[in-house]
Protein backbone atom coordinates (compact mmCIF):
# COMPACT_ATOMS: atom_id res chain seq x y z
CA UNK A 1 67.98 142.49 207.22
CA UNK A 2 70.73 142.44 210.25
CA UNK A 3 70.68 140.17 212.63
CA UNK A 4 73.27 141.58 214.72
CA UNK A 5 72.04 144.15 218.12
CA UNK A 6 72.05 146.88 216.60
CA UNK A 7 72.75 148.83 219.44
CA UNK A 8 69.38 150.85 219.59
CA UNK A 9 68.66 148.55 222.63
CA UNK A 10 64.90 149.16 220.85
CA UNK A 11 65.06 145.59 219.47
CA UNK A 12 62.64 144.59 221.68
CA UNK A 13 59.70 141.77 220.34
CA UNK A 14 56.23 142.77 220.22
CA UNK A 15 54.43 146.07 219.54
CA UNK A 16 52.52 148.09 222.24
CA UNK A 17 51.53 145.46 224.64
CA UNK A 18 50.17 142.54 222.11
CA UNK A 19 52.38 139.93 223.80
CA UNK A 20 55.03 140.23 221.01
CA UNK A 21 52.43 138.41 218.58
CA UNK A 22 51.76 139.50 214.87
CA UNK A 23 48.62 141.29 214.12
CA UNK A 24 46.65 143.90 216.08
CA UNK A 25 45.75 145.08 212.71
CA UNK A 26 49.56 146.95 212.27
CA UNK A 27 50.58 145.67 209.21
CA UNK A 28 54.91 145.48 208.79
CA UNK A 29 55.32 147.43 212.06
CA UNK A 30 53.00 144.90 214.23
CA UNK A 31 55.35 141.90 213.13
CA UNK A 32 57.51 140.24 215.84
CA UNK A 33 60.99 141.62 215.73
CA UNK A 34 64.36 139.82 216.65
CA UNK A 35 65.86 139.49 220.31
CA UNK A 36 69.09 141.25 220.21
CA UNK A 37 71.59 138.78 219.99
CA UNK A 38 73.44 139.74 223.52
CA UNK A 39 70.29 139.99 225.23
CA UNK A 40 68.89 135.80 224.53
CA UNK A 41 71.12 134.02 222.20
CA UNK A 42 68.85 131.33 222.08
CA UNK A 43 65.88 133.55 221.41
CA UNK A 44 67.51 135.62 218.65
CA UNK A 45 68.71 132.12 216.76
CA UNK A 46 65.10 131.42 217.13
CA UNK A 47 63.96 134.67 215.49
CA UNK A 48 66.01 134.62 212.94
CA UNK A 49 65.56 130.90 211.68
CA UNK A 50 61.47 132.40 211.98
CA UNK A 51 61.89 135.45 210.22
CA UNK A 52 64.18 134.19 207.54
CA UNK A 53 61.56 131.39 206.93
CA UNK A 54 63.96 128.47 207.23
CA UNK A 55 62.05 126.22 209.65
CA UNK A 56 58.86 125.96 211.42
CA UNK A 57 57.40 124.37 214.52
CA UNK A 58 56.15 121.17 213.59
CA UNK A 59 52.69 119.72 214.19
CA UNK A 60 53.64 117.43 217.09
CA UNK A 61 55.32 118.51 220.06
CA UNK A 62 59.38 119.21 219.60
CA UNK A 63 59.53 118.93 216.03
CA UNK A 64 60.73 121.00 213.29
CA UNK A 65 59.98 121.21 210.06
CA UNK A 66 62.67 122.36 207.74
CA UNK A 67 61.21 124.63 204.71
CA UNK A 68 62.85 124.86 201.53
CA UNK A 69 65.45 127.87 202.15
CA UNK A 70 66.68 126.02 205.27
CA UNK A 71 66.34 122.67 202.99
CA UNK A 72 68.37 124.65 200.33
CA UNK A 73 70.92 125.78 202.78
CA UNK A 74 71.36 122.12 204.08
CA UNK A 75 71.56 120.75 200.69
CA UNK A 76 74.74 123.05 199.87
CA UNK A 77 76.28 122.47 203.05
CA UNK A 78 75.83 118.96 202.84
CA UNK A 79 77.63 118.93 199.28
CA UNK A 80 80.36 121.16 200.43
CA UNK A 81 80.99 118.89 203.08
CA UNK A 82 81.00 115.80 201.58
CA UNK A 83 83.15 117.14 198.96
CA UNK A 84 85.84 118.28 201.48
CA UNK A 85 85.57 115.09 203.29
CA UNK A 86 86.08 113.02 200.60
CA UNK A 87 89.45 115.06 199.67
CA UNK A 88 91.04 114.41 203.06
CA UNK A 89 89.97 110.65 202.76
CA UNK A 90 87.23 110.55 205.22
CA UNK A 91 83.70 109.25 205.02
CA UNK A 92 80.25 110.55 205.57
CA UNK A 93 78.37 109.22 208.33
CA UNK A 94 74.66 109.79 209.49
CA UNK A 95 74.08 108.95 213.49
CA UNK A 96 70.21 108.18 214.75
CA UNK A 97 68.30 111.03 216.60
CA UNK A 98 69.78 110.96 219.85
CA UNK A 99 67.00 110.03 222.41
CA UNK A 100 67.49 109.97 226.34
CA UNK A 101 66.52 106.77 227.54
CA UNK A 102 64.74 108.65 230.58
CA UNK A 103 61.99 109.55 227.78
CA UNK A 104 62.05 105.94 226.44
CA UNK A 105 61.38 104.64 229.50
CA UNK A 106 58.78 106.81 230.08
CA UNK A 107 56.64 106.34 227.56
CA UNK A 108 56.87 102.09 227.81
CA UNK A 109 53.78 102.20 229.34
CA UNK A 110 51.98 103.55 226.30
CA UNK A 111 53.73 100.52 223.92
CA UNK A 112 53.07 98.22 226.24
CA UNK A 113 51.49 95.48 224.68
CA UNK A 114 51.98 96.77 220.89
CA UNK A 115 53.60 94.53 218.59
């Protein structure tokens, strides 16, 4: 499949006023379909992690959960990686997810007295 635009500017999600959501009862032709890319980059990264079945939305709020092509993907880009880093003398290093403390402090109420 190509991800690119296309061009047909017909790349449009949904199918005949379902909200862009699969079903309806139309088989392949009532599945979502990819934002062009020009149109929502953000969107079309996001339809084509979906449609290539590399990640989906997690069960709690903001999470991801990788599946095993994206898993696959990481795994071989991880070992490429490493192996280049190694040849230029550098070393690997893994950094914690990256939390604003505005949503730390937010949520101290709700620890408040845990221990």
């Amino acid at each position: 499949r190509y991800y690119g635009d296309g061009g047909s500017g017909n790349n449009k999600k949904g199918n005949g006023g379902n909200g862009g959501k699969k079903g309806g009862g139309g088989g392949k032709s009532a599945e979502m379909q990819v934002t062009p890319r020009s149109e929502d980059f953000s969107q079309w990264y996001l339809d084509v992690i979906r449609d290539a079945e590399l990640a989906s939305y997690g069960p709690v709020r903001g999470t991801m959960v990788i599946r095993p092509y994206g898993f696959a993907l990481w795994e071989s880009l991880q070992t490429y990686l490493d192996r280049r880093f190694k040849e230029t003398g550098h070393s690997n290093a893994y950094f914690p997810q990256l939390i604003p403390y505005s949503f730390i402090t937010k949520e101290a109420s709700h620890i408040e007295g845990f221990s």
